[in-house]
Protein backbone atom coordinates (compact mmCIF):
# COMPACT_ATOMS: atom_id res chain seq x y z
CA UNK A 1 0.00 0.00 0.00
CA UNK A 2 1.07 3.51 -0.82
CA UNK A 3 1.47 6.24 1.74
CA UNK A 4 -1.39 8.28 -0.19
CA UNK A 5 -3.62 5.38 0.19
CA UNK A 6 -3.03 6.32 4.62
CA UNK A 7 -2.06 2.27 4.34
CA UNK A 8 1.90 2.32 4.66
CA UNK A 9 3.84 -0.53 5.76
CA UNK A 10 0.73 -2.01 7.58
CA UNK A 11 -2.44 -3.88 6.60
CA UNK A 12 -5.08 -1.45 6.45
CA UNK A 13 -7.91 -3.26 8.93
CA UNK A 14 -5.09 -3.33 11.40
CA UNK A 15 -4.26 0.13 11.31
CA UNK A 16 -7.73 1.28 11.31
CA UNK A 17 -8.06 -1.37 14.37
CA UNK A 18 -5.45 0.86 16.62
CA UNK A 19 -6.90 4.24 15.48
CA UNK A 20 -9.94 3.40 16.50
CA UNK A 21 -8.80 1.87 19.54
CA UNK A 22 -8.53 5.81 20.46
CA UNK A 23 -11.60 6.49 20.96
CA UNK A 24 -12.51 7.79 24.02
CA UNK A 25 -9.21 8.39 25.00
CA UNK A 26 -8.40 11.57 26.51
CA UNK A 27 -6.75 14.76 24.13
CA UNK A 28 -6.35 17.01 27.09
CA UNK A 29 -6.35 16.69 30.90
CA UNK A 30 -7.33 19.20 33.72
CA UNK A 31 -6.51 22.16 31.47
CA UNK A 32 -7.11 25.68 32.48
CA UNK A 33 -7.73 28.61 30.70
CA UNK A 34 -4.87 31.30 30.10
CA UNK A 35 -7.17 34.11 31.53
CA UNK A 36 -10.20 34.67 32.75
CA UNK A 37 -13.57 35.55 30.99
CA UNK A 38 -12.60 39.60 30.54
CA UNK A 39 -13.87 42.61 29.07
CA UNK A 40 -11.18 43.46 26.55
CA UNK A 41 -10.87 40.21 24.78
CA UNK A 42 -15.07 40.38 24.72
CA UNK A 43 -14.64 43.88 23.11
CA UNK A 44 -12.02 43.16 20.52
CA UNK A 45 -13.64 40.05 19.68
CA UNK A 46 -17.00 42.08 19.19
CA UNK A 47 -15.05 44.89 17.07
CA UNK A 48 -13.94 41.94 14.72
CA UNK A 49 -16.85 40.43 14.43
CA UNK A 50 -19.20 43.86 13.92
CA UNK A 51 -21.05 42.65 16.52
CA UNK A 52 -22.38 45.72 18.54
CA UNK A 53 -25.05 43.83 20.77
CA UNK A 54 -25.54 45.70 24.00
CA UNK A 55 -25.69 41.99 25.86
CA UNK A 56 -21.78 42.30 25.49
CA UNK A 57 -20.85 45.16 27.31
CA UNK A 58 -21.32 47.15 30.08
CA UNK A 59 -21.95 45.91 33.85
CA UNK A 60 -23.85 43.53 33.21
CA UNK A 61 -22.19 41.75 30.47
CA UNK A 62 -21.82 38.22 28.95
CA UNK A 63 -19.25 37.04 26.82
CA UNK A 64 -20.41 36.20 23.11
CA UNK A 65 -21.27 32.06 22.90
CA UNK A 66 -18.98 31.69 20.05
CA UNK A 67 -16.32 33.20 21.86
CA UNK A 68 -16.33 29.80 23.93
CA UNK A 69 -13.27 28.30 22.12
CA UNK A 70 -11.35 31.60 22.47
CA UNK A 71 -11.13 30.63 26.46
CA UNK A 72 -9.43 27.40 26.25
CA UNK A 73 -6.99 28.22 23.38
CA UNK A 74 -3.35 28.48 24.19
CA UNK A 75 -1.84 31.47 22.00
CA UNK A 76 1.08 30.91 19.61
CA UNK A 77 3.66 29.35 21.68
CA UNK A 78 4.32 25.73 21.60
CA UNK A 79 1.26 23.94 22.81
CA UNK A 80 1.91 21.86 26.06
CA UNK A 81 -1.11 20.43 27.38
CA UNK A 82 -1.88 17.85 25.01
CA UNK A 83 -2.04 14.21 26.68
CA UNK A 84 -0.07 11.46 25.19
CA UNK A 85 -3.09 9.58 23.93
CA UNK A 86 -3.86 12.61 21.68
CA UNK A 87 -0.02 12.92 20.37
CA UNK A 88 0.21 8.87 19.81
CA UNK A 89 -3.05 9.09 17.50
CA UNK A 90 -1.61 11.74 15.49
CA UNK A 91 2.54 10.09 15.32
CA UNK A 92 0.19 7.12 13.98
CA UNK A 93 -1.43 8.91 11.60
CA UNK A 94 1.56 10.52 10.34
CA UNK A 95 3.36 6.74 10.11
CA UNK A 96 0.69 5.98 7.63
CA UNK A 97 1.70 8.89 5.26
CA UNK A 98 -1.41 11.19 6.40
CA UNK A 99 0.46 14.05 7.40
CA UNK A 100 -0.73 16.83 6.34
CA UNK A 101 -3.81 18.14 8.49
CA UNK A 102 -6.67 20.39 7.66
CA UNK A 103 -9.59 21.87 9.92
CA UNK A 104 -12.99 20.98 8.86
CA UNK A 105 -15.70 22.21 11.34
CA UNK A 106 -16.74 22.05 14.80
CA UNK A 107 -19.82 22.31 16.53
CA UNK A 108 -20.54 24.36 19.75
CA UNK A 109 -23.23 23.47 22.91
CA UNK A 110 -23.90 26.34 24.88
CA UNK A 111 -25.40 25.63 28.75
CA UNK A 112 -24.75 29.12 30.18
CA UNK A 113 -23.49 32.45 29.92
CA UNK A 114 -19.56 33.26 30.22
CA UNK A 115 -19.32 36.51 32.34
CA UNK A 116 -16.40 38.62 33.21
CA UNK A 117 -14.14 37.01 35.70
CA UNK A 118 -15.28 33.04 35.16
CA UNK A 119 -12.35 31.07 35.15
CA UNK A 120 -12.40 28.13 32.90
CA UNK A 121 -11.34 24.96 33.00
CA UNK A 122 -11.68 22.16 30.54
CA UNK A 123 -10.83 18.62 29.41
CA UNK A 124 -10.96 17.35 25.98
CA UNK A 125 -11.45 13.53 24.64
CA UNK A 126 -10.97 11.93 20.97
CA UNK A 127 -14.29 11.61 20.55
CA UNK A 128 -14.03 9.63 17.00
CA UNK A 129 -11.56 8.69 14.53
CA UNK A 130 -13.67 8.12 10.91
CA UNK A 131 -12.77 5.09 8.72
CA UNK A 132 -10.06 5.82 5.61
CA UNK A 133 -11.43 8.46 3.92
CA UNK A 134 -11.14 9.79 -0.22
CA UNK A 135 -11.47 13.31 -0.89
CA UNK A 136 -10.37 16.42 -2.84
CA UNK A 137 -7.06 17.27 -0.66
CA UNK A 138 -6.10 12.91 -0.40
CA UNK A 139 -6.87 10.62 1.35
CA UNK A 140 -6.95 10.27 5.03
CA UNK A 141 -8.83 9.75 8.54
CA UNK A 142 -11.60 12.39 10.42
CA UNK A 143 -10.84 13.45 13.96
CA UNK A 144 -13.16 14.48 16.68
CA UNK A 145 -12.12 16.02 19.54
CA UNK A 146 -15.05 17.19 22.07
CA UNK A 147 -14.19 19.69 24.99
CA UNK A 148 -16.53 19.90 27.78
CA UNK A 149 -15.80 23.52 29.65
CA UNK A 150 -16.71 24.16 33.40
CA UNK A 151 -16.46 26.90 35.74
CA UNK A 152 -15.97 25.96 38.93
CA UNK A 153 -17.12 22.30 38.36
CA UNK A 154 -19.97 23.35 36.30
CA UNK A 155 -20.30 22.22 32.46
CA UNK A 156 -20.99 25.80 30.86
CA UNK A 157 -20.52 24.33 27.13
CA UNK A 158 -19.17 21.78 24.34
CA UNK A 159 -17.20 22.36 21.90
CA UNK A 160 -16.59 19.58 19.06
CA UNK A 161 -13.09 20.35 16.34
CA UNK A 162 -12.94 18.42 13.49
CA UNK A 163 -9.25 17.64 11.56
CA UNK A 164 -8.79 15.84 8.57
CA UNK A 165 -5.24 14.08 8.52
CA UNK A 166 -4.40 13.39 5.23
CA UNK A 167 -2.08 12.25 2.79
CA UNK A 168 -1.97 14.73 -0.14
CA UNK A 169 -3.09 14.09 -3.27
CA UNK A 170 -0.18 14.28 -5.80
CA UNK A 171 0.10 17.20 -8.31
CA UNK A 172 1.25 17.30 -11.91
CA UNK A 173 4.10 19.22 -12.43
CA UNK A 174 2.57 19.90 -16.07
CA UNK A 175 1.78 23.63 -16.84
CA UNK A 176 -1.42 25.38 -15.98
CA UNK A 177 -3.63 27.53 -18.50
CA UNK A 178 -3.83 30.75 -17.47
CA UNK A 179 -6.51 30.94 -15.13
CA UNK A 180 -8.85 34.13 -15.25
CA UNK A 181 -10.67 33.55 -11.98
CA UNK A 182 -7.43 34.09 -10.03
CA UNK A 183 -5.54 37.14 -11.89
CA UNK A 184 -2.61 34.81 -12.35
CA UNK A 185 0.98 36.58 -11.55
CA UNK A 186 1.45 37.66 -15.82
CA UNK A 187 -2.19 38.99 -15.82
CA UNK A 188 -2.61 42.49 -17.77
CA UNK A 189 1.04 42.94 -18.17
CA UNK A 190 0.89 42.23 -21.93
CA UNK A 191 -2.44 44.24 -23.81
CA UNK A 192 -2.96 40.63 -25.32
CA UNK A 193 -3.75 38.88 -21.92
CA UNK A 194 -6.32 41.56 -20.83
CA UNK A 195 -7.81 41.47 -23.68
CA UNK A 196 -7.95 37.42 -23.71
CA UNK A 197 -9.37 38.19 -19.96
CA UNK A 198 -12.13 40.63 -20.68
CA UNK A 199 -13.36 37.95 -23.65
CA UNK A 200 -13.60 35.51 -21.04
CA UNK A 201 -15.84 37.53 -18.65
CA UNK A 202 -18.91 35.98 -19.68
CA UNK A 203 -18.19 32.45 -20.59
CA UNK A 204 -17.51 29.68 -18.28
CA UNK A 205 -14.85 29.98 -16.25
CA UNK A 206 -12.14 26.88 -16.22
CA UNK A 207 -9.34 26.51 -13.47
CA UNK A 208 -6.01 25.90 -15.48
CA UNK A 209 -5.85 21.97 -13.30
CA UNK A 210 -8.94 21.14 -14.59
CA UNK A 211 -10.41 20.83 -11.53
CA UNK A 212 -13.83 21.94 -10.43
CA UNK A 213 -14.55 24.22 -7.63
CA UNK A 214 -15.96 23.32 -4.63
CA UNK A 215 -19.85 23.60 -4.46
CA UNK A 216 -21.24 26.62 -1.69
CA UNK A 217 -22.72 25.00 1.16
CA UNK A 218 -26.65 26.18 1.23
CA UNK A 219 -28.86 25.94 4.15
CA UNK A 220 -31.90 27.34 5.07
CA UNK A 221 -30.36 30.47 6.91
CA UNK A 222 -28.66 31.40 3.31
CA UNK A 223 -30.67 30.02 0.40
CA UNK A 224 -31.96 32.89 -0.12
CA UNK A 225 -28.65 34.77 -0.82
CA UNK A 226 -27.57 32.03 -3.27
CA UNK A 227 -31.15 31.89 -4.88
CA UNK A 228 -30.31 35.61 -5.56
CA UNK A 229 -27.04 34.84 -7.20
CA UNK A 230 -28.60 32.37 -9.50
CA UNK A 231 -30.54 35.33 -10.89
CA UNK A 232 -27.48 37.77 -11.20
CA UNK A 233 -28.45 39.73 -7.85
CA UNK A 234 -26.53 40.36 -4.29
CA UNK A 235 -28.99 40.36 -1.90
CA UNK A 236 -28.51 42.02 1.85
CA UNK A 237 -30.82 40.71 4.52
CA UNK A 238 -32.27 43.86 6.54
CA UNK A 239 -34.05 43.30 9.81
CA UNK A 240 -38.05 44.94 9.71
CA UNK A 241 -37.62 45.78 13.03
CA UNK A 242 -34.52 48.20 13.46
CA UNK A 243 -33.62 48.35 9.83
CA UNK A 244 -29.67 46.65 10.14
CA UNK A 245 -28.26 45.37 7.12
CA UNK A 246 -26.42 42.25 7.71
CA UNK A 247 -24.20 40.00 5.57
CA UNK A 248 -23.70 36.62 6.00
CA UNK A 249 -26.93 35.46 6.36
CA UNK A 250 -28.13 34.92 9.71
CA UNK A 251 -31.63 33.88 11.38
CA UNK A 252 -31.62 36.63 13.66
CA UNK A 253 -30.42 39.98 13.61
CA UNK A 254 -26.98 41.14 15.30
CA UNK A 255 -28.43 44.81 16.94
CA UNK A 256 -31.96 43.64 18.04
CA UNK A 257 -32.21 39.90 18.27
CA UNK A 258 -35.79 40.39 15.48
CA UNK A 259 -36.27 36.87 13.79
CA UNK A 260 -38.02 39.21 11.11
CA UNK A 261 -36.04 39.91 7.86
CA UNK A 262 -36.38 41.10 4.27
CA UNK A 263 -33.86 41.77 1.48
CA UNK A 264 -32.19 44.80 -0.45
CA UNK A 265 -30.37 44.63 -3.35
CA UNK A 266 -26.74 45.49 -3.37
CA UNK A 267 -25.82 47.68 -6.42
CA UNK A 268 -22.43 45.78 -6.38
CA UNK A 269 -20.65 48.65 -5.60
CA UNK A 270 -17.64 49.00 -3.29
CA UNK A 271 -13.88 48.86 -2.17
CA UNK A 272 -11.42 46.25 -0.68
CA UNK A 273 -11.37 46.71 3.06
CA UNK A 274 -8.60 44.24 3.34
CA UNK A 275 -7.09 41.34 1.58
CA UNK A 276 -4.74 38.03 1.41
CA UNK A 277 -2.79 36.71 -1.76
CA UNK A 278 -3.54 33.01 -1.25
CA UNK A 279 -0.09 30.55 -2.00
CA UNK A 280 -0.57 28.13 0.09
CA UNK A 281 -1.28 25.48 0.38
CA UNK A 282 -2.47 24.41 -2.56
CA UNK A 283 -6.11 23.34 -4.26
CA UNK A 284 -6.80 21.59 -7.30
CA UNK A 285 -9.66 24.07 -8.03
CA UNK A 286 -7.75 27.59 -7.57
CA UNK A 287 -4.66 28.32 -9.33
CA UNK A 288 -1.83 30.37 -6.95
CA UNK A 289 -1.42 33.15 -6.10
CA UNK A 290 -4.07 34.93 -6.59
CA UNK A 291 -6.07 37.57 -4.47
CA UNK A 292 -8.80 36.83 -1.85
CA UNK A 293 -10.84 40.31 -0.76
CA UNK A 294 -13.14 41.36 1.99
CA UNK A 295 -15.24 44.03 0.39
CA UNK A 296 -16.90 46.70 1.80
CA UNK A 297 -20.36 47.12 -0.26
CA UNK A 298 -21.52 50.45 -0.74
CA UNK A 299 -24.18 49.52 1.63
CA UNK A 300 -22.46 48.82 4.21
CA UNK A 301 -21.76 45.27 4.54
CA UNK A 302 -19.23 43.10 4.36
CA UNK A 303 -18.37 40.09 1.58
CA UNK A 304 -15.21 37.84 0.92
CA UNK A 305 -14.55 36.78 -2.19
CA UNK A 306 -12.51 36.57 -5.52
CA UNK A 307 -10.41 39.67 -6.58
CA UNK A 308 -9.93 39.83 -10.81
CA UNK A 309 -9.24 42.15 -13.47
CA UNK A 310 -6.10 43.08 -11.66
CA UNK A 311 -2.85 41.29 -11.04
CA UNK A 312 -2.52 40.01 -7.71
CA UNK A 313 0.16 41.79 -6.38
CA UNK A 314 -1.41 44.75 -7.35
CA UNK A 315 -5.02 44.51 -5.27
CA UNK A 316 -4.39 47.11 -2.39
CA UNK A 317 -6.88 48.09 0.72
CA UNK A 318 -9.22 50.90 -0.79
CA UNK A 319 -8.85 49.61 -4.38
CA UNK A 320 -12.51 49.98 -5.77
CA UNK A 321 -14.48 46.87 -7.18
CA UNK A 322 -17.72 46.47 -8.69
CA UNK A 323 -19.47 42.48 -8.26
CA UNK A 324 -19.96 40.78 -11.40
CA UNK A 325 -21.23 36.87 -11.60
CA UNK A 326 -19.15 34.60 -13.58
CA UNK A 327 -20.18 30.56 -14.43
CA UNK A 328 -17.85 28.12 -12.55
CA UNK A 329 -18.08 24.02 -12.74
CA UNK A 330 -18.53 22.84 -9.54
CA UNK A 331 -17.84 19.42 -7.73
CA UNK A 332 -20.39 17.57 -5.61
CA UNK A 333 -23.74 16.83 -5.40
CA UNK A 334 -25.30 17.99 -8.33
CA UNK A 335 -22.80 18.54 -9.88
CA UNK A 336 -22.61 20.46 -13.11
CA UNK A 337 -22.49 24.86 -13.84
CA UNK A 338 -22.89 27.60 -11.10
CA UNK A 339 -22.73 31.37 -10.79
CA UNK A 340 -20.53 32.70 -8.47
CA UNK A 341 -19.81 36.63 -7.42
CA UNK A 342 -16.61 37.97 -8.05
CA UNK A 343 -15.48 41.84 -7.77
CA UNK A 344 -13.82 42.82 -10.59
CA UNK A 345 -10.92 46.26 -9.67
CA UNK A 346 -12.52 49.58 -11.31
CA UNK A 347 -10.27 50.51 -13.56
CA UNK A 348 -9.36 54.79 -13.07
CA UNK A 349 -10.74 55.04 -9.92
CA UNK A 350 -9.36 55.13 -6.47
C-alpha cells in the first residue's frame, strides 16, 4: 500500500483497528484557561466580528457564545497540554503517510453564559476517529475532539473540532492555463492577456488543473442569498424591526435579536477593506497566487470573495471593485455549472 492510500507498511484493517482503539481516550487533561472571561478580549472580539449587541458590554455583560473556544486556546507558543493519547493518535497517523492536516468544522453546545471574571477549566477527549477516507485534498482519517468547559465544576458548554489528517493528493508538475478567476501573476502585463481576460468575462470559467470548484454550502439560513445569485443579484438581509443590514446570512439579527427579515439589493458597488494573496497550500480548483478580498459594499456590509481584473500583487486596501457573476463548474452533489460573485478592480478610480 502507498502512503497516499493512509495504508503504509501495515495492513489497512489493522491500522484502522489501533486508530480506533482511540476512541474515548483523553486529548487534554485538567486544562485551564490562560485568563479569565474579561472585558477586553469580549470587546475586541465584538469589534472583529461587527457585533455591537448591548448583551456584550457594560456591567452587566456576557461574553459572546462563540467566543467559547477563544477561552481554552493556548496562543502561539508551543502547545503543552496535550495528553499522550492525543499525540500517539496523530505520530500514527503521520506513520501511515497522512500528514498533512486540515480543519474541517466544529460544533458548539452552549449551557450558560460566560461573564467577566469566570475562570475556565476544561478537558478534551478523541471523541471519533472516521474510517479511511477519499477526498479532494487525499486521502486520510476524520478526527473528533469534544471539549466539555466548566467553571468551577460546572459544564458551561461543548465544543466539538474536526481535523482531517491526510495524505496529499499528488500534483502534476505539467503547466497550468492561465486561469482568469485568479488574476494569475502575468495577468494584464501584456495588452494581449487583458484582452484574452475581458473575452472571457462571460463564458464559463475553467481553473487551469482542470479541476472543479468546490460547491457553496446552502442551508436554510442562506438560500436565499444564493437563490439571488442564481438570478445575477446580491442580496442584503435587513431586519423589519430596526432596519440593520447584515451579511452573512443569519436567522436573527446582530443589533436587536428580530427573527423578522427582508432583502435589499446590493448595487455591487464598493472597495477592498482588506485582503490576502492566497499561495498556500495548494487546491486543485484555484490556481496560486491569486487575491482573496473582503469588500466593503456600498451599503455597508461586508463580503469575501474573488479579486480579478487586476494582477494580484497589485489589489491594495481601498482599491474599488464592482461584483460581477461569472459561471464556474462545480464538484459535488449535483454537480454540473454555477454562478458565483466575483469583484472585478474599477479601472481609473481610487
Amino acid at each position: 500500500m502507498s502512503a497516499e492510500d493512509g495504508t503504509a507498511g501495515t495492513d489497512p484493517d489493522e491500522r484502522e483497528s489501533r486508530l480506533k482503539a482511540y476512541q474515548g481516550r483523553p486529548a487534554a487533561v485538567a486544562r485551564m484557561g490562560r485568563d479569565p472571561v474579561n472585558l477586553p478580549m469580549i470587546r475586541h472580539w465584538c469589534e472583529a466580528m461587527g457585533d455591537t449587541s448591548p448583551a456584550y458590554s457594560g456591567p452587566d455583560a456576557i461574553a459572546p457564545p462563540t467566543m467559547l473556544q477563544a477561552w481554552t486556546m493556548t496562543g502561539l507558543s508551543a502547545y503543552t497540554g496535550r495528553a499522550d493519547a492525543y499525540a500517539e493518535l496523530l505520530a500514527l497517523l503521520d506513520e501511515s503517510g497522512c500528514t498533512s492536516v486540515v480543519a474541517t468544522d466544529c460544533e458548539q453546545e452552549y449551557l450558560r453564559p460566560l461573564r467577566p471574571g469566570d475562570e475556565v477549566t476544561f478537558d478534551s477527549v478523541i471523541e471519533s476517529v472516521s474510517s479511511r477516507k477519499k477526498t479532494k485534498l487525499g486521502t486520510g482519517h476524520f478526527v473528533t475532539t469534544r471539549t466539555d468547559v466548566r467553571v468551577a465544576g460546572e459544564l458551561v458548554g461543548r465544543h466539538r473540532f474536526r481535523i482531517l489528517k491526510f495524505a496529499p493528493t499528488a500534483v502534476s508538475n505539467s503547466a497550468p492555463e492561465p486561469d482568469s478567476q485568479t488574476a494569475p501573476q502575468g495577468f494584464s502585463r501584456e495588452a494581449a492577456e487583458s484582452a484574452a481576460e475581458d473575452a472571457s468575462r462571460s463564458s464559463t470559467a475553467r481553473t487551469g488543473s482542470g479541476a472543479r470548484r468546490p460547491r457553496p454550502v446552502v442551508n436554510r439560513d442562506n438560500e436565499g442569498f444564493w437563490q439571488g445569485v442564481a438570478e445575477h443579484r446580491l442580496l442584503i438581509q435587513r431586519c423589519t424591526a430596526c432596519g440593520t443590514l447584515r451579511h452573512p446570512w443569519l436567522p436573527g439579527c446582530n443589533a436587536c435579536g428580530c427573527l423578522d427579515w427582508d432583502t435589499i439589493e446590493a448595487s455591487g458597488a464598493g472597495t477592498v477593506h482588506s485582503y490576502v494573496i492566497m499561495h498556500h497550500p495548494p487546491f486543485p480548483a484555484f490556481e496560486p497566487p491569486y487575491a482573496v478580498g473582503l469588500i466593503q459594499l456600498a451599503e455597508g456590509v461586508r463580503m469575501v470573495s474573488n479579486v480579478v481584473g487586476v494582477p494580484y500583487d497589485k489589489v491594495r486596501i481601498g482599491l474599488p471593485v464592482r461584483a460581477e457573476f461569472r459561471r464556474y463548474e462545480v464538484a459535488g452533489a449535483g454537480a454540473g455549472e454555477l454562478d458565483l460573485p466575483v469583484f472585478r478592480a474599477v479601472e481609473g478610480e481610487g
